[in-house]
C-alpha atoms as a PDB file:
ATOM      1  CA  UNK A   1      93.655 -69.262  72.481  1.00  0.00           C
ATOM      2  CA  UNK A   2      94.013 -72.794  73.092  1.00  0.00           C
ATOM      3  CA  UNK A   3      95.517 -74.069  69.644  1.00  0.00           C
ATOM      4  CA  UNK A   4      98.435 -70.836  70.962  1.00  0.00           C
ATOM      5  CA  UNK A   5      98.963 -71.399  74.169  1.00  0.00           C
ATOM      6  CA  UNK A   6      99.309 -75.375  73.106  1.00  0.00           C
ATOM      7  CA  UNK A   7     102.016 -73.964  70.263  1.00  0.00           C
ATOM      8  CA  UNK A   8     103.815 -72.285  72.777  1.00  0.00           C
ATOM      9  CA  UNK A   9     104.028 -74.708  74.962  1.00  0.00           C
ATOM     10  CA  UNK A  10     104.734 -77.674  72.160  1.00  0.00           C
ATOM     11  CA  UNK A  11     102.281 -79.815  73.008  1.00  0.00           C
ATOM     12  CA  UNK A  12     101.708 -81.494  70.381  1.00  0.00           C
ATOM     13  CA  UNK A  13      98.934 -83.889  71.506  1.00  0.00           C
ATOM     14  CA  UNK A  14      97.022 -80.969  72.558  1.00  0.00           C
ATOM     15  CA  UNK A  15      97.425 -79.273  69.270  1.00  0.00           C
ATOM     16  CA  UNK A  16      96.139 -82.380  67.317  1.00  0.00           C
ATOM     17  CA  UNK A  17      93.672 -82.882  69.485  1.00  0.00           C
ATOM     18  CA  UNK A  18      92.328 -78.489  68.718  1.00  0.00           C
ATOM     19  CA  UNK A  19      93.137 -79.136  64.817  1.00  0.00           C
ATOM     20  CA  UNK A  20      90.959 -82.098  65.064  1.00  0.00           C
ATOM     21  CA  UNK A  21      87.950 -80.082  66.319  1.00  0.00           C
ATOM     22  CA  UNK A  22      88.080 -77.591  63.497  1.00  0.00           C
ATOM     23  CA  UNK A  23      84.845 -77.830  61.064  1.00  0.00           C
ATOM     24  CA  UNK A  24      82.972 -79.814  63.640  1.00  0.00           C
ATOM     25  CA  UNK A  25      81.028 -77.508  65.718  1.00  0.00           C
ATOM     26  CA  UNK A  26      78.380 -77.104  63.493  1.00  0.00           C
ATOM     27  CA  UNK A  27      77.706 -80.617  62.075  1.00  0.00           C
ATOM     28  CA  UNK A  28      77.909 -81.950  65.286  1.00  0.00           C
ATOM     29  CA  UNK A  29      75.494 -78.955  66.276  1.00  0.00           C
ATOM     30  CA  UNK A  30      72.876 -79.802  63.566  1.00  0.00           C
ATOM     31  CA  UNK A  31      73.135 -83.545  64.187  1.00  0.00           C
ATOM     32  CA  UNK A  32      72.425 -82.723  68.443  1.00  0.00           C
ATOM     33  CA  UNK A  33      69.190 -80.533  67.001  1.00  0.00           C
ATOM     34  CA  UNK A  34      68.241 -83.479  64.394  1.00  0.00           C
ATOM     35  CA  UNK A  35      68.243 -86.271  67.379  1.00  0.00           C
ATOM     36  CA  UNK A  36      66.044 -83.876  69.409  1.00  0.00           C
ATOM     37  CA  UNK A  37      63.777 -83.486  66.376  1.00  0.00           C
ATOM     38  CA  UNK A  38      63.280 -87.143  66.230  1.00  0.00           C
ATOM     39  CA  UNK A  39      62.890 -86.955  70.158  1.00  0.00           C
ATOM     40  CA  UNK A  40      60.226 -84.760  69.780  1.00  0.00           C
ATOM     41  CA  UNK A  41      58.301 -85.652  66.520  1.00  0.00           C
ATOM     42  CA  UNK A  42      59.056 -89.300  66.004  1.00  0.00           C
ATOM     43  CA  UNK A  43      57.943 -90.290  69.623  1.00  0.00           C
ATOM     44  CA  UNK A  44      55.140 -91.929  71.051  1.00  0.00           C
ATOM     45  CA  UNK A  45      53.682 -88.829  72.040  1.00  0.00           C
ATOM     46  CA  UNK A  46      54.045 -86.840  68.645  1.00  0.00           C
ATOM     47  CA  UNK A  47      52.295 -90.226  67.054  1.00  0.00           C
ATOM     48  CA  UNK A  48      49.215 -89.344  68.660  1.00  0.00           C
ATOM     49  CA  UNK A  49      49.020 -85.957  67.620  1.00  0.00           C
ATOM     50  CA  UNK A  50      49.531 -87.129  63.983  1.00  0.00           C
ATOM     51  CA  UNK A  51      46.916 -89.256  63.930  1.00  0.00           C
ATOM     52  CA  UNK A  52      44.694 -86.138  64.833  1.00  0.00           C
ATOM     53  CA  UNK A  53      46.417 -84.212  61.402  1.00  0.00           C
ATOM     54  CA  UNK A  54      49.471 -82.394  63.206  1.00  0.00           C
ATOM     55  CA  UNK A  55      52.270 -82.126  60.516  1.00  0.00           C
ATOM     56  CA  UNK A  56      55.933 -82.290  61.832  1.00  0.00           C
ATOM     57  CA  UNK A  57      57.819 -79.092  62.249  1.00  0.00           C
ATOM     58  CA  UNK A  58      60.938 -80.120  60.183  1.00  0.00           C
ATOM     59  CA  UNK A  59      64.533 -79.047  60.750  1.00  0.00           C
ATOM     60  CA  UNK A  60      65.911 -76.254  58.397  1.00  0.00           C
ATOM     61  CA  UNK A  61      69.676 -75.745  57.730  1.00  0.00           C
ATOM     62  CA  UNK A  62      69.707 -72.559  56.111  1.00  0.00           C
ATOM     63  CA  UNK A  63      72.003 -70.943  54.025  1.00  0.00           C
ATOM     64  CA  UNK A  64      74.472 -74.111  53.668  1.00  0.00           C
ATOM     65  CA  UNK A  65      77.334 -72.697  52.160  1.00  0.00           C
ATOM     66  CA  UNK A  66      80.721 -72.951  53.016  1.00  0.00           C
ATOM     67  CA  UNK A  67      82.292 -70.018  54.593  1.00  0.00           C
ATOM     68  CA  UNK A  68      86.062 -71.054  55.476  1.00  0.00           C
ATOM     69  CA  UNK A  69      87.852 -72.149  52.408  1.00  0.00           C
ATOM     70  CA  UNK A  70      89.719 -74.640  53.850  1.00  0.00           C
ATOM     71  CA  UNK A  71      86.338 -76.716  54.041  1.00  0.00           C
ATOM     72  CA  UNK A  72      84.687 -78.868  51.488  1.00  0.00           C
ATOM     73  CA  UNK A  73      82.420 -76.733  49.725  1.00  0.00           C
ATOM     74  CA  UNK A  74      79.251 -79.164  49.612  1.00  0.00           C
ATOM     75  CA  UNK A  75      80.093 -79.943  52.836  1.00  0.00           C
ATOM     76  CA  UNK A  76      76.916 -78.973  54.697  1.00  0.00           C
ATOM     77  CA  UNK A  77      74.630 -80.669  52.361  1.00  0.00           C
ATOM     78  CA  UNK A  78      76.663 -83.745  52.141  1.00  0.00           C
ATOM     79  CA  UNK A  79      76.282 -84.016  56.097  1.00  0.00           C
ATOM     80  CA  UNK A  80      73.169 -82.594  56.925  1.00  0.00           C
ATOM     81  CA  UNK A  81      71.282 -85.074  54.503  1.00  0.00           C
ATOM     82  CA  UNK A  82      67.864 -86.500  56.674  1.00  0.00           C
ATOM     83  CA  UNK A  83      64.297 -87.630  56.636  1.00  0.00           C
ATOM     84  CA  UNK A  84      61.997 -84.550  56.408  1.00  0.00           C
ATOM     85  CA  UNK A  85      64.614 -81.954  56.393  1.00  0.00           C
ATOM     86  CA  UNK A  86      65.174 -78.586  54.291  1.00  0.00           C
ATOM     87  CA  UNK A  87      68.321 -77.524  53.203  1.00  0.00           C
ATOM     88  CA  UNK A  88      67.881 -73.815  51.790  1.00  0.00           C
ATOM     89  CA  UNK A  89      71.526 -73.772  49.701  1.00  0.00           C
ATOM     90  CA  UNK A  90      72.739 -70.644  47.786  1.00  0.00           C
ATOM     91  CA  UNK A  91      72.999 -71.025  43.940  1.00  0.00           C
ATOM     92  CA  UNK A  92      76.519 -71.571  43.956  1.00  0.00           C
ATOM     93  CA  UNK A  93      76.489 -74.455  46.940  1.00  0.00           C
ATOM     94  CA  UNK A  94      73.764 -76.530  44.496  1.00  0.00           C
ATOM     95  CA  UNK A  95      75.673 -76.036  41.250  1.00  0.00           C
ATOM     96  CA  UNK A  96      78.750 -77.489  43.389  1.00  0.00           C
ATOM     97  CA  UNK A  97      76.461 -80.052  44.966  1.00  0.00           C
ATOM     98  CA  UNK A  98      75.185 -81.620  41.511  1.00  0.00           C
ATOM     99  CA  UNK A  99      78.851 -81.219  40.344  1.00  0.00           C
ATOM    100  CA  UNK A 100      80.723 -83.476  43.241  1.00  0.00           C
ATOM    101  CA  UNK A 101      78.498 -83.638  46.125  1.00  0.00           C
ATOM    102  CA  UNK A 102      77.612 -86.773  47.373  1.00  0.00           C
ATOM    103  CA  UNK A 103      74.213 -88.733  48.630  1.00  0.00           C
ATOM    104  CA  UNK A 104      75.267 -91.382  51.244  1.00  0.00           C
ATOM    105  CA  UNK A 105      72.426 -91.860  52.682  1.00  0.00           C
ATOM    106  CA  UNK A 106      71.370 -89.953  55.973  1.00  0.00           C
ATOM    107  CA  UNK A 107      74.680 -88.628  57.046  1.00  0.00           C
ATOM    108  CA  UNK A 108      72.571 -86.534  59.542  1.00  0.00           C
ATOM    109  CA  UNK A 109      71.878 -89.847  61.526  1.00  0.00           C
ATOM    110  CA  UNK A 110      75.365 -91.300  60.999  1.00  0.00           C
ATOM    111  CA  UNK A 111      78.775 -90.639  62.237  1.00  0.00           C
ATOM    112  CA  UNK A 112      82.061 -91.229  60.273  1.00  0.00           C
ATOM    113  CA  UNK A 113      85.606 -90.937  60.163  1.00  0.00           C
ATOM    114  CA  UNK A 114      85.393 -87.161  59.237  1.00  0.00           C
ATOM    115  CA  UNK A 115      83.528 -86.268  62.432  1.00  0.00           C
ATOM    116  CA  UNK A 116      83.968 -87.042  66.068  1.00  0.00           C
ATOM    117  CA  UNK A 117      80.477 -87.757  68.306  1.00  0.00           C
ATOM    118  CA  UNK A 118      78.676 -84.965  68.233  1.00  0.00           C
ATOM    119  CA  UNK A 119      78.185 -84.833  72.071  1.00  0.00           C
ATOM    120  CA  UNK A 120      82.400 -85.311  72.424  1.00  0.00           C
ATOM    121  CA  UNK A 121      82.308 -82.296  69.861  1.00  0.00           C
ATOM    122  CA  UNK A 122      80.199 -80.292  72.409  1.00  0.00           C
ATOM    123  CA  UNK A 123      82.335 -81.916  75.495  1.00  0.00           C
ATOM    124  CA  UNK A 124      85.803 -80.656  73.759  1.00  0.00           C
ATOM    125  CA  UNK A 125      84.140 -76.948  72.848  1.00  0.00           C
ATOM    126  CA  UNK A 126      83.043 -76.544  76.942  1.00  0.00           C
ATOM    127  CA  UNK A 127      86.702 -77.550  77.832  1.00  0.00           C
ATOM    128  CA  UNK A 128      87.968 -75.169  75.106  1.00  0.00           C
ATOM    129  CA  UNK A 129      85.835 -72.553  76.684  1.00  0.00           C
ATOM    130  CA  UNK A 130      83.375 -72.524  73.893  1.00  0.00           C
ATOM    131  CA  UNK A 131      80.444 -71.632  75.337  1.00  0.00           C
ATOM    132  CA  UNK A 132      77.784 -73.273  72.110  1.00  0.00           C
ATOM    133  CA  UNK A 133      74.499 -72.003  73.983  1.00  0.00           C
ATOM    134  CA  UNK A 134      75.422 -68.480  74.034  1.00  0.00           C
ATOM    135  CA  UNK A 135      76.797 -68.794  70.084  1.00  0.00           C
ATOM    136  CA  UNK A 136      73.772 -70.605  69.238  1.00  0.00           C
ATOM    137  CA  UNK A 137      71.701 -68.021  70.475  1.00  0.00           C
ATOM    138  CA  UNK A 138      73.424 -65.312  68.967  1.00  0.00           C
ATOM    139  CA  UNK A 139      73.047 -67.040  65.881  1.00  0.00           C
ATOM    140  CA  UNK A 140      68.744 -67.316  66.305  1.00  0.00           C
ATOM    141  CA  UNK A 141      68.864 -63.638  67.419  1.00  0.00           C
ATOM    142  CA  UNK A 142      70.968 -62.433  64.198  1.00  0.00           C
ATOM    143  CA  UNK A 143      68.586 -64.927  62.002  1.00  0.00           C
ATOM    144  CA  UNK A 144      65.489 -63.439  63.564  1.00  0.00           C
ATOM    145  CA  UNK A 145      66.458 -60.399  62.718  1.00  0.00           C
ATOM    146  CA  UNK A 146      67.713 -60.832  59.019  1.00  0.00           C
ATOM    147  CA  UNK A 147      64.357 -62.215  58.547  1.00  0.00           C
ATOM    148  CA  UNK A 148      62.325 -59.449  60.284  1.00  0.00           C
ATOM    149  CA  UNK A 149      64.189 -56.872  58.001  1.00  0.00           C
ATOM    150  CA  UNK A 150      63.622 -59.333  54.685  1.00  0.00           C
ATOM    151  CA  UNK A 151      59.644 -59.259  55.472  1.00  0.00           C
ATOM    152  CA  UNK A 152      59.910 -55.416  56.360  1.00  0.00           C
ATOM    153  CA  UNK A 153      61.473 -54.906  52.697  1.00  0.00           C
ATOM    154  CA  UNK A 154      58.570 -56.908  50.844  1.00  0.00           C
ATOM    155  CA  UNK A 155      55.865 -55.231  52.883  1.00  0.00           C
ATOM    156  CA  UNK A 156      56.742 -52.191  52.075  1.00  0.00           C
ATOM    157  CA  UNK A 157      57.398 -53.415  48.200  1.00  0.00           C
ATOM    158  CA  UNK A 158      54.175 -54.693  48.145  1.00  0.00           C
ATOM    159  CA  UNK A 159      52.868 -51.226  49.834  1.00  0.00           C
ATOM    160  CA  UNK A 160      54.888 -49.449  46.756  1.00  0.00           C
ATOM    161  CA  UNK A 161      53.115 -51.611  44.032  1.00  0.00           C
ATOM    162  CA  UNK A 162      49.607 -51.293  45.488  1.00  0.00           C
ATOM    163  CA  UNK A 163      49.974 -47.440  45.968  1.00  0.00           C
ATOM    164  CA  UNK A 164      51.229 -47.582  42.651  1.00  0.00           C
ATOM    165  CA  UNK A 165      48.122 -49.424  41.514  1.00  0.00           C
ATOM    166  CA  UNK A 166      45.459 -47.496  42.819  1.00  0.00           C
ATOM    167  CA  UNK A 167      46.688 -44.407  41.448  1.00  0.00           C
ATOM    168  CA  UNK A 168      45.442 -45.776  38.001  1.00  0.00           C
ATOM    169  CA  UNK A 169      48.265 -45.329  36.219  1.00  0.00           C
ATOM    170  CA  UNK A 170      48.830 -48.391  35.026  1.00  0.00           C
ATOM    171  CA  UNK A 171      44.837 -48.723  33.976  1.00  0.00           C
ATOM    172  CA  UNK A 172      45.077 -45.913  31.180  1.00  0.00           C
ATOM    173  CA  UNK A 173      48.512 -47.364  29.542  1.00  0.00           C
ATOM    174  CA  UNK A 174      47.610 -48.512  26.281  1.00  0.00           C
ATOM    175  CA  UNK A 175      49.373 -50.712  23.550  1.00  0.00           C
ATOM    176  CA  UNK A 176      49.267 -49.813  20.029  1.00  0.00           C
ATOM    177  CA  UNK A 177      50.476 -53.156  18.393  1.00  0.00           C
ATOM    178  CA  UNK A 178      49.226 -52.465  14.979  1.00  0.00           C
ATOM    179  CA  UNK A 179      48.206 -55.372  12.766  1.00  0.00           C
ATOM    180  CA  UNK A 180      49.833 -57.753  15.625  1.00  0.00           C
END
């Protein structure tokens, strides 16, 4: 709405200023969630509870593929790169990750030329009327449930192969392999 009402208008500054925030949101997302990771776990108050055994709950991006095209296809691996972090990429995002991607270091900690400040990121999307807390929620809720129904499935696969088991069946097969 904003990038068209900008066109209509011609305002060209403004329109740079929209095309400018496109592929942002969620680096600049991740990186927010990464700083309050190290808030949390590489504190002074964390260090205690390590020294008593307590692991770190690491950050997961999951799923890192490109959707949209127009974007760099490694380009959630390339900038979500950090200390104790999992990246979960499809098949297809690794095989174009060892092709081209690249390792500078962690990008998750740094900023460059390709993305604005993550908390200017978040600024711009409130003015835009981007409202990230309710999106970012959605999200959760939709991954919550994509998980629940992936566990549901193996249970009841599991269930399937154990009823399958105790019937026997599988008990009185026999192999007649001759001399082998």
């Amino acid at each position: 709405n904003n990038m068209r009402a900008a066109q209509v208008h011609g305002d060209t500054n403004r329109i740079a200023a929209n095309r400018r925030m496109l592929g942002q949101a969620a680096i600049s997302n991740a990186k927010l969630a990464y700083k309050e990771y190290q808030r949390i776990f590489e504190g002074g108050r964390f260090a205690k509870l390590r020294e008593a055994g307590a692991q770190v709950q690491r950050p997961l991006w999951a799923s890192t593929s490109t959707k949209d095209p127009a974007y760099p296809d490694t380009m959630y691996v390339d900038q979500l790169i950090g200390n104790n972090t999992v990246n979960t990429l499809p098949p297809n995002t690794l095989s174009a990750f060892l092709d081209h991607g690249k390792v500078k270091g962690e990008t998750i900690r740094k900023n460059n030329d390709d993305y604005l400040d993550p908390n200017q990121v978040m600024d711009n999307l409130a003015e835009l009327g981007i409202d990230m807390d309710q999106i970012t929620n959605r999200l959760q809720v939709d991954g919550v449930d994509a998980f629940i129904e992936a566990f549901e499935k193996l249970m009841q696969q599991v269930a399937a192969k154990r009823n399958l088991l105790k019937t026997g069946i599988i008990e009185r097969q026999k192999l007649a392999m001759g001399i082998y």
